[in-house]
Structures are given as C-alpha cells and as structure tokens.
Protein backbone atom coordinates (compact mmCIF):
# COMPACT_ATOMS: atom_id res chain seq x y z
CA UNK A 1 -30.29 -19.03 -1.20
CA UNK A 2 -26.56 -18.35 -2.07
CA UNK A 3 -25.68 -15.10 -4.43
CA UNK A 4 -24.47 -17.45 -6.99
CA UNK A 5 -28.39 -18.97 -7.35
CA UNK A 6 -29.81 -15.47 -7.16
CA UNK A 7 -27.62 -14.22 -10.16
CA UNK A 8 -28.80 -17.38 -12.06
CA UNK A 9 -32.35 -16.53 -11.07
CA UNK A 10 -31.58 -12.78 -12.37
CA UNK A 11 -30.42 -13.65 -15.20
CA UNK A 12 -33.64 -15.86 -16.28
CA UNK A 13 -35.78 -13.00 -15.21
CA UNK A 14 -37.01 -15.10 -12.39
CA UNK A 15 -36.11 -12.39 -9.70
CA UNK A 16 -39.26 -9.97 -8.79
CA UNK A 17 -38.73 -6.15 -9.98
CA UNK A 18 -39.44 -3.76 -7.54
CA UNK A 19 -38.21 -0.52 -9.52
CA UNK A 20 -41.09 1.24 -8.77
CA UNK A 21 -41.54 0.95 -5.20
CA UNK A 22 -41.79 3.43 -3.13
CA UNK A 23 -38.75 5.84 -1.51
CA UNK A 24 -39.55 3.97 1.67
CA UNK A 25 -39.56 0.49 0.39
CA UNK A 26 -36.03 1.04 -1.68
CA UNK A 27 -34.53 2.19 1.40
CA UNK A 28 -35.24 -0.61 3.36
CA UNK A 29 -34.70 -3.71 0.34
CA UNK A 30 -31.49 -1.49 0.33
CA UNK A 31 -31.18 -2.05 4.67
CA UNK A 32 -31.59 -5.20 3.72
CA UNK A 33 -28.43 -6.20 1.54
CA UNK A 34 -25.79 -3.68 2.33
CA UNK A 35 -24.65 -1.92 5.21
CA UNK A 36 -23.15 1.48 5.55
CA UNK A 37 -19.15 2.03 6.29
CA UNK A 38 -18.51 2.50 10.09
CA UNK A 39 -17.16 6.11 10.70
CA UNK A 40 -14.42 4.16 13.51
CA UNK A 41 -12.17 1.58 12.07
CA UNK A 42 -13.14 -1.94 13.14
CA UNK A 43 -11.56 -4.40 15.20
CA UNK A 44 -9.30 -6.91 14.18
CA UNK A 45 -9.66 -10.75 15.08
CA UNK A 46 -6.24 -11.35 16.70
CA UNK A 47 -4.57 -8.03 16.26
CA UNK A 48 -5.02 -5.52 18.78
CA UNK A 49 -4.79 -2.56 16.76
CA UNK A 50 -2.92 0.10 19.30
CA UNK A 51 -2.09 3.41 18.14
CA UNK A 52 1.51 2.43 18.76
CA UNK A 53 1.57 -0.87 15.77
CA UNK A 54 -0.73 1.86 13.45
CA UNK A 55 1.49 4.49 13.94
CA UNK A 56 4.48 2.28 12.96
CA UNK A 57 2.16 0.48 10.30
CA UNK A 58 1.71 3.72 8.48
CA UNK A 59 5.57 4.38 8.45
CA UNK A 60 6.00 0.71 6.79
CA UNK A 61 3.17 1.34 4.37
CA UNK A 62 5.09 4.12 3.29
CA UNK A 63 8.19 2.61 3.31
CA UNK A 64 10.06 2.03 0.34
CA UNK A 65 13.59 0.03 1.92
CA UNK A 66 10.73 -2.70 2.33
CA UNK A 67 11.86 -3.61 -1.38
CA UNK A 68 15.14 -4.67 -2.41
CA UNK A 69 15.02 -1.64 -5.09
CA UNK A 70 14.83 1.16 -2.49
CA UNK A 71 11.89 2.62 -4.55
CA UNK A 72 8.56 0.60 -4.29
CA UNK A 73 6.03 1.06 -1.24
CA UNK A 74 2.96 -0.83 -0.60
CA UNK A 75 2.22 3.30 -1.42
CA UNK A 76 3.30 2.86 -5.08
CA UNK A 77 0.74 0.59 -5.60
CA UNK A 78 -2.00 1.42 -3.32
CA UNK A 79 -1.93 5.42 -3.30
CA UNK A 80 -3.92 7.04 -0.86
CA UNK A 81 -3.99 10.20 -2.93
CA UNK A 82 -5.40 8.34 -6.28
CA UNK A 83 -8.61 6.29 -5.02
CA UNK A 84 -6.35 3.85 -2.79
CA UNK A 85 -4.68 2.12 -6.37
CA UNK A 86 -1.84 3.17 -8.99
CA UNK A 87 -4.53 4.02 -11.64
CA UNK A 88 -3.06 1.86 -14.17
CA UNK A 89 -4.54 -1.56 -16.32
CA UNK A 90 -1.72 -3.63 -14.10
CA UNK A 91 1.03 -2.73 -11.43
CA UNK A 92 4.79 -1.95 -11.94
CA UNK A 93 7.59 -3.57 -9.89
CA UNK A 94 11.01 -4.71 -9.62
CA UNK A 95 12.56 -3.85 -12.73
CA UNK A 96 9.42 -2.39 -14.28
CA UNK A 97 7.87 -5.58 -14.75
CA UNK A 98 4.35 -5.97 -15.22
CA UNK A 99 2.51 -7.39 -12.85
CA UNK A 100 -0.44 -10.02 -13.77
CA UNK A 101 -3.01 -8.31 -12.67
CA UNK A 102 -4.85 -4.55 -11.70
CA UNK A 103 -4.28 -3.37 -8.25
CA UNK A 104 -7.12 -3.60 -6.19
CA UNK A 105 -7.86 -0.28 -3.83
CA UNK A 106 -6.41 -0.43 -0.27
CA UNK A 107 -9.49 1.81 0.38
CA UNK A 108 -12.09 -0.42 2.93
CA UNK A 109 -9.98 -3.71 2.56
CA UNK A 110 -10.27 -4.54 6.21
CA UNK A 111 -13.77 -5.62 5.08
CA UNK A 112 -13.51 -7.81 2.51
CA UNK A 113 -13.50 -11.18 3.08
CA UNK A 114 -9.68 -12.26 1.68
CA UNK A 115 -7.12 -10.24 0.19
CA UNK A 116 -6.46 -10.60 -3.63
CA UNK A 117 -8.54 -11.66 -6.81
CA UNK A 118 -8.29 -15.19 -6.01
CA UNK A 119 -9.14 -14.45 -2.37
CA UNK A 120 -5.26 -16.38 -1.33
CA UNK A 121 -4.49 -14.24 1.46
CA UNK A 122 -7.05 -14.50 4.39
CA UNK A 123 -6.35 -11.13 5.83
CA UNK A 124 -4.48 -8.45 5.07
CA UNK A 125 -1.44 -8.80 7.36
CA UNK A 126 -0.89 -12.38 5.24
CA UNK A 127 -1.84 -9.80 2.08
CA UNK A 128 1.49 -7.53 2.90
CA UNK A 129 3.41 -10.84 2.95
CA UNK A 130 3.25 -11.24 -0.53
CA UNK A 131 4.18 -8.47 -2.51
CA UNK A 132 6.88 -7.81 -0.29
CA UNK A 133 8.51 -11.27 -1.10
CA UNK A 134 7.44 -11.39 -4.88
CA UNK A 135 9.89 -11.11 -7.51
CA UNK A 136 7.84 -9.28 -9.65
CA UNK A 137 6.51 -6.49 -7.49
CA UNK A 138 9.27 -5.57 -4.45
CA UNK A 139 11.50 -8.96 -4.99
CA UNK A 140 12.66 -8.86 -1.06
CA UNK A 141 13.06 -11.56 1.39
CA UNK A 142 11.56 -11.60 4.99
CA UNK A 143 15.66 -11.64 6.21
CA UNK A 144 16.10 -8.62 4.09
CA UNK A 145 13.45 -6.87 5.04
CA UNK A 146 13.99 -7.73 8.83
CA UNK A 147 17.87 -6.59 8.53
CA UNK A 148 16.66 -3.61 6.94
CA UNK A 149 14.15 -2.23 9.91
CA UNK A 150 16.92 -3.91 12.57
CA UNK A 151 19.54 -1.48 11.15
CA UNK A 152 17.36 1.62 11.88
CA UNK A 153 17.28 2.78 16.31
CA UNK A 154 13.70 4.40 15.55
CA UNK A 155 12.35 1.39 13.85
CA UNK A 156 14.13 -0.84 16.59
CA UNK A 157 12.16 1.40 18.85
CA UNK A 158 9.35 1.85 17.42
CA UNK A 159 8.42 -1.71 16.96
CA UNK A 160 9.34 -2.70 20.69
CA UNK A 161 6.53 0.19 21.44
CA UNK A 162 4.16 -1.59 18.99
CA UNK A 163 5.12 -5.34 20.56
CA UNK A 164 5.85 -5.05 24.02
CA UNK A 165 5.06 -8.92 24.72
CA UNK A 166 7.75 -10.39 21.85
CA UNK A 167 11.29 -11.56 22.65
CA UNK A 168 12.54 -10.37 19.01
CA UNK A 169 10.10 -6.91 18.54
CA UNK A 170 11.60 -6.58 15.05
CA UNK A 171 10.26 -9.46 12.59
CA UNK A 172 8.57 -10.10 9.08
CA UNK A 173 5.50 -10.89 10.88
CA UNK A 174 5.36 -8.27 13.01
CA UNK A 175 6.27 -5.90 9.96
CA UNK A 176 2.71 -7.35 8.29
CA UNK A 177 0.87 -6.99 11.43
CA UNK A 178 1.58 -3.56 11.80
CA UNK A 179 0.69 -2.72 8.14
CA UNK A 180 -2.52 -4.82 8.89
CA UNK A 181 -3.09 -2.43 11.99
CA UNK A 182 -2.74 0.91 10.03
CA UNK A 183 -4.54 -0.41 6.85
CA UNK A 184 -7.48 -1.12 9.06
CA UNK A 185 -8.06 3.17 9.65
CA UNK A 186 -7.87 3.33 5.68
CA UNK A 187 -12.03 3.68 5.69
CA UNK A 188 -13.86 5.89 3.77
CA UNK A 189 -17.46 6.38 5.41
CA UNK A 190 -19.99 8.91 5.06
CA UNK A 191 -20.91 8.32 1.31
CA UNK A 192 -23.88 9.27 0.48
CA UNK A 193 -25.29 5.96 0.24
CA UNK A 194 -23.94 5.88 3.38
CA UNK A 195 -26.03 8.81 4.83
CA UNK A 196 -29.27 7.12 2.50
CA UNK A 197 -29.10 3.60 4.37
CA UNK A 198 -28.90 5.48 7.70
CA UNK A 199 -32.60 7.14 6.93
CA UNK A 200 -31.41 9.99 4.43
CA UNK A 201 -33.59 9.86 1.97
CA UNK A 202 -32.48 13.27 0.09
CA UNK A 203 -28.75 11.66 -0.05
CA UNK A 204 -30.03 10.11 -3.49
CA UNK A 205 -31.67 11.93 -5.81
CA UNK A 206 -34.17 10.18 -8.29
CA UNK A 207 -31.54 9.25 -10.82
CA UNK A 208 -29.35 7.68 -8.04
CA UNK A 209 -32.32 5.91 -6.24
CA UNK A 210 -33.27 4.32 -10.02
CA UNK A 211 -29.90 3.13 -10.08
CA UNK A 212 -29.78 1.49 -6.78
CA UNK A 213 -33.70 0.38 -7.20
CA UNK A 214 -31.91 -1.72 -11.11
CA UNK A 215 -28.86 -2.46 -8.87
CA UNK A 216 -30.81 -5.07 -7.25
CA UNK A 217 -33.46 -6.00 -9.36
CA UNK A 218 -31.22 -7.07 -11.98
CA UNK A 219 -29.01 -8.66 -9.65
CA UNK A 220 -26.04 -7.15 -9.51
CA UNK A 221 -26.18 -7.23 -5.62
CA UNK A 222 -27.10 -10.78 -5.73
CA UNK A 223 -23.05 -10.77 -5.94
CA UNK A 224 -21.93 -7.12 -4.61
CA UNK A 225 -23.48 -6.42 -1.20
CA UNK A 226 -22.92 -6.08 1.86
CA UNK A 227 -20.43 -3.24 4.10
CA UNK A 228 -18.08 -3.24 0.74
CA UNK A 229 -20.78 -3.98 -2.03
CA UNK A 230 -19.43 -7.06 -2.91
CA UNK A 231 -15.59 -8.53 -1.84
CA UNK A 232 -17.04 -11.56 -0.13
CA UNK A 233 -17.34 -14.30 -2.48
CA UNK A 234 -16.01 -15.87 -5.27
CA UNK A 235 -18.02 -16.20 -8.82
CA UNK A 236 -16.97 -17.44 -12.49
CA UNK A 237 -16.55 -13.97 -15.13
CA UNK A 238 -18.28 -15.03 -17.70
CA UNK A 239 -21.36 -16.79 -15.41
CA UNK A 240 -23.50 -16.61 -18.60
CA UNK A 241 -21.76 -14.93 -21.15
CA UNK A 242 -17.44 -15.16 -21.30
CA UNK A 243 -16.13 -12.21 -22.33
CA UNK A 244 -13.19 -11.75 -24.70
CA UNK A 245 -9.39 -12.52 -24.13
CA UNK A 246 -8.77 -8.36 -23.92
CA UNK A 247 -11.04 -8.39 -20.77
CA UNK A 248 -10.59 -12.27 -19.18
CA UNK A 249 -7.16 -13.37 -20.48
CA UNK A 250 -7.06 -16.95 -21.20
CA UNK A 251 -3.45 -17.70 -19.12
CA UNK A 252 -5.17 -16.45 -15.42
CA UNK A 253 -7.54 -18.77 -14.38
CA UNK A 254 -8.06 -16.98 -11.28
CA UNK A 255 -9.28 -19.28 -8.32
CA UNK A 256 -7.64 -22.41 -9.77
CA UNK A 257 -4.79 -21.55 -9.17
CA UNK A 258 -5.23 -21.17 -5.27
CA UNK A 259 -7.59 -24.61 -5.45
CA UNK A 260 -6.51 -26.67 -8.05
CA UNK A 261 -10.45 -27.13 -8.85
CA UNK A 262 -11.61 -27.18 -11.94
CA UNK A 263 -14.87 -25.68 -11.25
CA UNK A 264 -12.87 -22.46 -9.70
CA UNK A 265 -11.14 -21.56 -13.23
CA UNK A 266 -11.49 -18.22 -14.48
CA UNK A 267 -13.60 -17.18 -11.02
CA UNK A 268 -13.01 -14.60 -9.05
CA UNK A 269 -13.62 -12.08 -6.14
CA UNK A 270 -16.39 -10.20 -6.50
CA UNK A 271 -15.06 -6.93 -6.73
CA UNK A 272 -15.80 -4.62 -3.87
CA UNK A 273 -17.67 -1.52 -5.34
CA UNK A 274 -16.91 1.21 -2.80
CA UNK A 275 -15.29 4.08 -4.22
CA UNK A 276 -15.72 2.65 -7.83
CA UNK A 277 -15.46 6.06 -9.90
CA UNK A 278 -12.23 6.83 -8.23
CA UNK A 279 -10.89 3.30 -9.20
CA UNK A 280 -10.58 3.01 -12.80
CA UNK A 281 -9.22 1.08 -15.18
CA UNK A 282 -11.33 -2.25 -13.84
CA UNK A 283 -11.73 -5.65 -13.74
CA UNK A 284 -8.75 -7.76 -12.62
CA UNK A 285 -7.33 -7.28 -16.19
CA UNK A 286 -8.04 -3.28 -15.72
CA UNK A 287 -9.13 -3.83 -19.50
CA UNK A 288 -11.80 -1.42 -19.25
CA UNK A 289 -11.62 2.15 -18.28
CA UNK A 290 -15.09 3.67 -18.36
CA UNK A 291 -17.35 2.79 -15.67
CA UNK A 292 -20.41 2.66 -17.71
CA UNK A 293 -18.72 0.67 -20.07
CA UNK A 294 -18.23 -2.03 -16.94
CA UNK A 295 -21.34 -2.07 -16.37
CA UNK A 296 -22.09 -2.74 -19.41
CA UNK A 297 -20.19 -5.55 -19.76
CA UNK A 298 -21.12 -7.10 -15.94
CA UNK A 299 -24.53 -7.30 -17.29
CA UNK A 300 -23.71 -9.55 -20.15
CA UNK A 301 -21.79 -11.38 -19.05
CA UNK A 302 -22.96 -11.68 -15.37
CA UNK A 303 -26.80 -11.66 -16.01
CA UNK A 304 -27.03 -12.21 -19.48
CA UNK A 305 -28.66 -9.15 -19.96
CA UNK A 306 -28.42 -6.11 -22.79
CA UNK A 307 -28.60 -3.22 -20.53
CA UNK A 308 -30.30 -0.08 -22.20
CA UNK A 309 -28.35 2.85 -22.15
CA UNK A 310 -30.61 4.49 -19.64
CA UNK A 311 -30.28 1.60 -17.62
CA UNK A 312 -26.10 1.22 -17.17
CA UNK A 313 -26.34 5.29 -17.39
CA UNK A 314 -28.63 5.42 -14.02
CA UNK A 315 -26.49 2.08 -12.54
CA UNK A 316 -23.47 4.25 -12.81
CA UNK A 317 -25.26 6.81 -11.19
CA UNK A 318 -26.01 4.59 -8.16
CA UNK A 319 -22.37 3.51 -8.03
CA UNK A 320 -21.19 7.63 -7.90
CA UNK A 321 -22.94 7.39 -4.43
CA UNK A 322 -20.26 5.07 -3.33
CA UNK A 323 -17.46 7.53 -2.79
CA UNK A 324 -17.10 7.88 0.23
CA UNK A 325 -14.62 10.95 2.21
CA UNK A 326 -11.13 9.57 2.41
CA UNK A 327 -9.03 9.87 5.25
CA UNK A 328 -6.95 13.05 5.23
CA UNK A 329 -3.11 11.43 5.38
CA UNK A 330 -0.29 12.97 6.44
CA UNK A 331 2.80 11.21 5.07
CA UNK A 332 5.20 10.18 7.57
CA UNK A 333 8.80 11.16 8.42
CA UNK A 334 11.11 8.07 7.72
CA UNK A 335 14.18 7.48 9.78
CA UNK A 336 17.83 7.62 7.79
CA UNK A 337 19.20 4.79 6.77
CA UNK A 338 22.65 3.72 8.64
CA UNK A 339 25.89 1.80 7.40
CA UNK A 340 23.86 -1.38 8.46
CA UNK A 341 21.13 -0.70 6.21
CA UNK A 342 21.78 -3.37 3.11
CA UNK A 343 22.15 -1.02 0.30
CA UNK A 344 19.58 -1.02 -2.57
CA UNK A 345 20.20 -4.03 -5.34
CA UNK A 346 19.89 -2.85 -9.11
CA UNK A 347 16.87 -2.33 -10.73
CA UNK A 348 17.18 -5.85 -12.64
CA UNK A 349 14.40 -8.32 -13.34
C-alpha cells in the first residue's frame, strides 16, 4: 500500500489507532517506519567519497568565487551554523533577488531521495549544478566557475589529489562531485529519537512518546518516514484540504513543472522532518514560522483533520526529538585569488 493510499485512509479515519499501546509496542510500530541516522556518513552510488574530494568539497561549499558576485556560497544559503538553511521565508541571490522558494536544510540531504521541492535533481552533486548556474541565486557559468578554480595552484592541486584518474582534474563536474562528497559527512545522528529506535526507551518522555504514538496514527508518517522522516516521495499540498495563496502560491505548481503532468501540479516533496525546530520558517513558501502552527495546518490540509491543541502541542513535541547533534565545522582556509582569477561582476540582476 503506497503512502499516498495510507494518508487517504487517515484521513477517512480508516487507519487503526494504537495511541495507547504499550512503551514496547510504540517502539517497535516506530522500528517499523523510520530508521535512525547512521553515526558514519554513507556511501555514495558512483562517488567514492575520499577524504581528499571531501576535503576539497568543503573548501567549494564554502566558497564564494563559485558565484559571479564574489559573495554567495552554497554556505549563504545552507548555513551550517543556523540548522543547515538561511532562516528566511525564501533565499537571496544575485542582486538580492528573491528566490522562488525556502531553502531546504543541507542537514541529512544525502538521504533524501532527490534534491529540491520538485525532486529535479537526482542527487546532490546534479543539486550543486544548479544554483551555481542560476541567474537568480549565484548567476555563474560552468566556464566561469572552471576558470575561476584553474586560476588558483592550491585548487589546481587540490583537485588533481581529489581526481587522480581524470585527464582535466579541474572541471564543473568534478567541482559538484566534490561538494556531493563533503555534503555527504553533513549528518546529524544521535537524536534522541535516534537513541529511542535503537532500544532507549527513556530518550522520550511521555509527552514525546504521545506525539510520536499521533504521528502515526493520524498519518502523518504515512508520508514522512523513513532515515529522514519523509524526503522520499512526492504528494499534492492540499491532498484534502488546499490551503490559501499566502501558504501554496498559485504561480508554483511544483512537480509540473519538472513533468509537464497535470496530475503533479501543486505536489511536492515531502519535506524531510529531521532537525525541524531548527528549520523555521516552513513549507516551500516558508509562509509559516511556528512549528505548531505547521502542524496545524499539515493536518488540514493533509488529513483533513482539526487537530486539538493538545494534539499538534504533543506532535510538536515528537518532532523536538528530531534534532539531532550537528557536526562541529571548522571553516576552511581559502586560497588568494591571482591576476587570472576573473574579477567579480556587479551586483546587477
């Protein structure tokens, strides 16, 4: 049965309630739909992730010469320091425009299943791609970017370390598998839901275990399970109930426009919920600041469901358990820039 049929079952009140089984029984229902962050970063499918291409990955994640401006990171928008995100309703780029949508946390990426709300990236080296090249976040091109990091001996260096095996070390794809490489240590285990689903049952306490015990019963994890409570499929906001243009503006129709099907408008990537308090404002229109307030809204329009305020209170409980213990970060020493280095353009959009 697919997590799209078991949210239509939740939200007819067809799904069995289990709220008051016992501590045993809620840990293992639990065992049963998510699993806990790894404590080792995992392997990558076609990317051998040596400490050579992550050491050089975290100096490009950091870098800012990656945009034509001189000033935007992959950092600016995903900051480690601030929950893995830029804390704000949409991101800033070239020429302080707005972006179209909130910045999703860089924090346990590696295990979603595709990169971005629409899910158009498959991975996240094809995720650093993007940004890098759009006119609206760092407005580069993969020549400028590869002129840039040729113009530099350490980078020159660095990435023939990182790619032994490549005629041409220094290249736009090799610049995205590298960030790919270091993004993949970016985990944040040890949460204590974490601790719970390994056989800790004090990690909870009775609020928290009420939360997780309504989590599933009303079906929220029939869309956000698994290693990163949800970021594996794609569902419609609004399944029953469509929420206002404030919250699902009308002009991004999400999915469509990666498909061009009709039954993908205005769906979406479930939102991984790892690390949720730390990632406020939310949804992909970062409409809504308070996580209890998200909640709130999920269950309308998700299950079709009035939540009581005990209810979304003890959810949001649940969802504190999430945070997990970021990686302590140490930011990197960037190599000078030389007369070859193209020089920054003007902050224009």
């Amino acid at each position: 049965m697919s997590y799209r049929t078991l949210s239509m079952l939740a939200a007819a009140g067809l799904l069995v309630c289990a709220t008051g089984a016992s501590a045993d029984d809620l840990q293992q229902r639990a065992n049963e739909q998510f699993s806990p962050i790894p404590q080792t970063p995992p392997e990558i499918d076609g990317n051998d992730t040596t400490d050579a291409k992550r050491s050089l990955g975290k100096m490009l994640f950091f870098e800012p010469r990656l945009s034509s401006s001189h000033l935007i990171s992959c950092n600016t928008c995903h900051n480690v320091g601030m929950g893995g995100h830029d804390y704000l309703p949409v991101a800033i780029g070239h020429g302080w425009q707005k972006g179209p949508r909130n910045s999703p946390t860089v924090f346990n990426a590696v295990f979603n299943a595709a990169q971005f709300w629409d899910g158009r990236a498959a991975d996240l080296a094809e995720q650093a791609k993007g940004p890098v090249q759009a006119g609206v976040e760092m407005s580069s091109t993969p020549e400028r970017v590869e002129a840039t990091l040729g113009s530099m001996p350490e980078y020159v260096e660095r990435f023939g370390q990182a790619f032994p095996d490549k005629d041409s070390p220094v290249s736009f794809d090799n610049m995205a598998t590298a960030i790919e490489a270091y993004e993949s240590t970016l985990i944040t285990p040890d949460a204590p839901f974490d601790n719970y689903l390994r056989g800790d049952t004090d990690a909870l306490d009775d609020r928290q275990k009420r939360g997780l015990a309504l989590f599933m019963d009303k079906g929220c994890s029939s869309c956000h399970a698994g290693t990163n409570v949800g970021g594996q499929d794609y569902y419609p906001f609004g399944l029953v109930t469509r929420p206002g243009g404030d919250i699902l503006p009308s002009g991004d129709k999400g999915r469509f426009s990666v498909t061009e099907t009709a039954s993908d408008e205005y769906v979406f990537r479930a939102a991984p919920l790892r690390n949720v308090a730390l990632t406020a404002p939310y949804f992909h229109s970062g409409a809504i600041w308070n996580l209890e307030e998200a909640v709130s809204v999920m269950g309308t329009a998700q299950l079709g469901a009035e939540l009581a305020d005990d209810e979304v209170s003890d959810i949001a409980a649940f969802l504190h358990t999430l945070t997990g213990e970021v990686p302590d970060i140490e930011y990197p020493e960037l190599p000078p820039s030389t007369d070859k280095t193209p020089r920054p353009d003007p902050m224009t959009p």
